[in-house]
Protein backbone atom coordinates (compact mmCIF):
# COMPACT_ATOMS: atom_id res chain seq x y z
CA UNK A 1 0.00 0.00 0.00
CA UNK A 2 2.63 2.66 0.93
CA UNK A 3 4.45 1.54 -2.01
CA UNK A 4 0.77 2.42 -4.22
CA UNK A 5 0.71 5.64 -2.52
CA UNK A 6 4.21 6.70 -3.44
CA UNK A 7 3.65 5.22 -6.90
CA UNK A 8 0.17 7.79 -7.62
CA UNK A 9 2.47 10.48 -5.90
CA UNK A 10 5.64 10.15 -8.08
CA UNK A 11 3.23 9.85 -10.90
CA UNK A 12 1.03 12.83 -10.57
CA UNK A 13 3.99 14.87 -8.91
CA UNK A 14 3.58 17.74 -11.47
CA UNK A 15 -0.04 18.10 -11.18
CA UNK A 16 0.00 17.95 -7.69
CA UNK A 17 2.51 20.48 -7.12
CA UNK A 18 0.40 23.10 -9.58
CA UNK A 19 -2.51 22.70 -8.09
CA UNK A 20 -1.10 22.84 -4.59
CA UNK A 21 0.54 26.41 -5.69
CA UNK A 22 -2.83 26.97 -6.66
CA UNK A 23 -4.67 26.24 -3.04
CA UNK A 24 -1.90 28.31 -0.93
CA UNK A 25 -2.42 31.21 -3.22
CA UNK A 26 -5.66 31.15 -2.74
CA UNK A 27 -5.43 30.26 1.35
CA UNK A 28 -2.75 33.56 1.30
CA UNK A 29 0.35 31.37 2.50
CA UNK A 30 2.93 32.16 -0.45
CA UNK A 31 4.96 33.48 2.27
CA UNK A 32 4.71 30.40 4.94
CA UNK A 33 4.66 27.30 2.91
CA UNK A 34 5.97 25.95 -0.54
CA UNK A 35 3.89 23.49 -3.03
CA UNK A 36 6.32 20.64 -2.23
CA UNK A 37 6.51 21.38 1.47
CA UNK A 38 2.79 20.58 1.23
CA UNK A 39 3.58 17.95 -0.87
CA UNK A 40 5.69 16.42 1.75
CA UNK A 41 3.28 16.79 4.39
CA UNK A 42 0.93 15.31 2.80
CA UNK A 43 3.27 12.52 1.88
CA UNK A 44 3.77 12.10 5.16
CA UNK A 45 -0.40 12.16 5.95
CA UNK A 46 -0.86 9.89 3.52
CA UNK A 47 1.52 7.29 4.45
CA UNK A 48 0.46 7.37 8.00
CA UNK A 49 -3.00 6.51 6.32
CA UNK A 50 -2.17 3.83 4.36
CA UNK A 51 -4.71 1.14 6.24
CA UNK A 52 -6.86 3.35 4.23
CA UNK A 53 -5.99 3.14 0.54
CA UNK A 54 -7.94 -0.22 0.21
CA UNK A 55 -11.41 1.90 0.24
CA UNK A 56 -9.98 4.62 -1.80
CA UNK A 57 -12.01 5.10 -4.82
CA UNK A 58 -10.28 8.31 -6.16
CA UNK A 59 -6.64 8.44 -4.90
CA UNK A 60 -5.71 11.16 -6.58
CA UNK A 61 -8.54 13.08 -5.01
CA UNK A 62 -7.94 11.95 -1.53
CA UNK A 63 -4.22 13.31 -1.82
CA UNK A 64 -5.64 16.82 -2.79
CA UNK A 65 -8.22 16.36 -0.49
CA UNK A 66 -5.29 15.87 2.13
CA UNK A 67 -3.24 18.75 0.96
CA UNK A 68 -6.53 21.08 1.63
CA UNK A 69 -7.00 19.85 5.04
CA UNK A 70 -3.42 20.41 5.54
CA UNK A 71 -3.65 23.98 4.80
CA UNK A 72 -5.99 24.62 6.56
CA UNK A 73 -4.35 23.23 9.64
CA UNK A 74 -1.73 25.54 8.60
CA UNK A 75 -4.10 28.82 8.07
CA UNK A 76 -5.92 28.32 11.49
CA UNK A 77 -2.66 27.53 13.40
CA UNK A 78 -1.31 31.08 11.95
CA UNK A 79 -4.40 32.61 12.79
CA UNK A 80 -4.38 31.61 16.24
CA UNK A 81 -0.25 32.78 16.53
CA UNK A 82 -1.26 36.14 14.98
CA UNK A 83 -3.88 36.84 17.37
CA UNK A 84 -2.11 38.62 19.87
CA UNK A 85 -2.93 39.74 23.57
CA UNK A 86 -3.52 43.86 24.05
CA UNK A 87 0.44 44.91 24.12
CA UNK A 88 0.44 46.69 27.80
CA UNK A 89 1.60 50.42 26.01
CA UNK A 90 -2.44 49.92 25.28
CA UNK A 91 -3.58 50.56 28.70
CA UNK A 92 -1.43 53.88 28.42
CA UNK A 93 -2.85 56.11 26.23
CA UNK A 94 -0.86 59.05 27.22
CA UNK A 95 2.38 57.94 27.59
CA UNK A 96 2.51 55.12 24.64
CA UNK A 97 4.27 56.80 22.36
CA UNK A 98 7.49 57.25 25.03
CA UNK A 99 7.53 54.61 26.86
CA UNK A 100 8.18 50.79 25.19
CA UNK A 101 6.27 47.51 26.22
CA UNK A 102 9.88 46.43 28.47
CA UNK A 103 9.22 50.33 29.85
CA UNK A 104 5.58 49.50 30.89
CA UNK A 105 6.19 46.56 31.98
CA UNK A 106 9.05 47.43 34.61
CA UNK A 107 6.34 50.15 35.90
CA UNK A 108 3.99 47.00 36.71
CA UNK A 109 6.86 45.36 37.60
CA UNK A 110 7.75 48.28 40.55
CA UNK A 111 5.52 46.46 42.92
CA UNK A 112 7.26 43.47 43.14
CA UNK A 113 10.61 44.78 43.06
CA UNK A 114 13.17 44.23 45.76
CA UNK A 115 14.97 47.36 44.28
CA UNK A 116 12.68 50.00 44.44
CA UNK A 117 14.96 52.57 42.39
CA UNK A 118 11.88 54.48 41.19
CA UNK A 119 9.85 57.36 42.78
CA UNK A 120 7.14 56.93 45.83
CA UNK A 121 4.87 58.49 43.64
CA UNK A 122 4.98 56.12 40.86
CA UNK A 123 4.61 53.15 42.76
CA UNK A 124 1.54 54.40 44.63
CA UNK A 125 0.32 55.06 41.33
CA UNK A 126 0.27 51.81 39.82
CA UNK A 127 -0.71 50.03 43.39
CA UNK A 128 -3.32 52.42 43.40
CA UNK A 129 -4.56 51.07 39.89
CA UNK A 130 -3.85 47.76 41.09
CA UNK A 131 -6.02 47.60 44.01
CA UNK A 132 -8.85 48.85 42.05
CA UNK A 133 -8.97 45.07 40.48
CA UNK A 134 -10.38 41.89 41.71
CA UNK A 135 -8.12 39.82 43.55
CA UNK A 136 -8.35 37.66 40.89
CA UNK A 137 -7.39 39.93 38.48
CA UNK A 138 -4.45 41.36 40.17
CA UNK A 139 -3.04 37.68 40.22
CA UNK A 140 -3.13 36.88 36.76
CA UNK A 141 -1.88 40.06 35.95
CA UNK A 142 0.93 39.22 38.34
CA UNK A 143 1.63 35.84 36.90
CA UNK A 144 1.34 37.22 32.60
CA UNK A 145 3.20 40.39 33.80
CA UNK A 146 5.86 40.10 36.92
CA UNK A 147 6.22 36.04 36.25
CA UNK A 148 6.27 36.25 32.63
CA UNK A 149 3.54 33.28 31.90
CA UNK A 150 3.03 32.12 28.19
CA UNK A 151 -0.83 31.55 27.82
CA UNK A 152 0.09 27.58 28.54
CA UNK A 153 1.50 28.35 31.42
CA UNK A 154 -0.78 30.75 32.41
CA UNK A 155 -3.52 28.39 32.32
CA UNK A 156 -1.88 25.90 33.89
CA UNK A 157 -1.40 27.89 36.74
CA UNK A 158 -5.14 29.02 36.56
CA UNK A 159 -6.69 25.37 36.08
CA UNK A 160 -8.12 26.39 33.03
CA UNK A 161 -7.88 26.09 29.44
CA UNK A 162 -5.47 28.29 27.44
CA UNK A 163 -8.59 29.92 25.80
CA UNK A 164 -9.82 30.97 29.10
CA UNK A 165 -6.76 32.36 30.07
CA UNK A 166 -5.97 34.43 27.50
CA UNK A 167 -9.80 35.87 28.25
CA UNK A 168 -9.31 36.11 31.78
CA UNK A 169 -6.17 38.20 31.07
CA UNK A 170 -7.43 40.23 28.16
CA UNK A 171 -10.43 41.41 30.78
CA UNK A 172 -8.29 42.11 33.68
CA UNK A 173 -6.49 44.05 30.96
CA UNK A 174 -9.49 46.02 29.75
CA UNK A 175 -10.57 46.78 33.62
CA UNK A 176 -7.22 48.24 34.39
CA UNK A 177 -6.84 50.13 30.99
CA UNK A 178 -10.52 51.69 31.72
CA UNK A 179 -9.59 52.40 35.89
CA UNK A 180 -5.95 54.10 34.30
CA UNK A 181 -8.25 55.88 32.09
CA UNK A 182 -10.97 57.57 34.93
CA UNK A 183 -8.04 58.31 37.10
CA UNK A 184 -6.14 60.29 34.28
CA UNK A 185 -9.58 62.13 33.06
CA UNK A 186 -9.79 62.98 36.72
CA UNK A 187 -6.61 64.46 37.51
């Protein structure tokens, strides 16, 4: 069988290879994956299917057929690593320009510090905003900010999946940015 799929593969290499150019145009991944890196993959798909090729009517088909589904694999998996968390500069409307997201994060960073280098009046600031949150809140801010959790580790840490993390976060996020912005519109 694995010798049958190689066989249709060799065979129809050209085709295969045009068509799959075709599909990652299409999909928008010119710039992430080639027509034989596709190929390969779905070499590699294919072979690991082979207990199937007895009931395969169209073979031909069921390689393209594995190519799209590999793509797509490919598109949603670059969707979900270009979806990105609010940087923290966001919560900062004033001072985003001047200050970078290592800048902003070493003012969150102030109340954990052993070395408290900066001003009184900073760090009241931010523990100020701080203890405007939830208690829940301030501690996954504390573990994505001061303990530098990935949103796998964040969730593990929460018991939760990495989905639910990344929400938790993003709202504890959006609660502080909107308490940073009533106490600048006050002052």
């Amino acid at each position: 069988m694995p010798d049958d799929i190689s066989r249709i593969i060799i065979e129809h290499h050209q085709t295969l290879t045009r068509l799959f150019q075709l599909y990652i145009r299409r999909a928008g991944l010119s710039d992430q994956v080639t027509p034989d890196d596709l190929l390969n993959d779905v070499t590699v798909v294919a072979m690991s299917k082979a207990h199937e090729w007895p009931h395969i009517h169209n073979p031909l088909a069921w390689l393209i057929g594995i190519g799209i589904n590999q793509l797509r694999k490919r598109r949603e998996s670059l969707t979900k690593q270009r979806q990105r968390e609010p940087f923290v500069r966001d919560m900062y409307h004033h001072v985003e320009e001047n200050m970078s997201d290592g800048e902003l994060f070493d003012l969150i960073n102030l109340l954990t510090a052993p070395d408290l280098a900066q001003t009184i009046e900073t760090k009241t600031l931010v523990s100020g905003w701080l203890a405007l949150l939830e208690p829940e809140e301030q501690r996954i801010l504390e573990l994505a900010i001061v303990y530098e959790l990935d949103g796998k580790m964040l969730a593990k840490e929460l018991g939760c999946s990495a989905g639910t993390a990344r929400m938790r976060l993003h709202r504890a996020l959006k609660r502080l940015r909107a308490l940073i912005g009533e106490t600048t519109h006050d002052t």
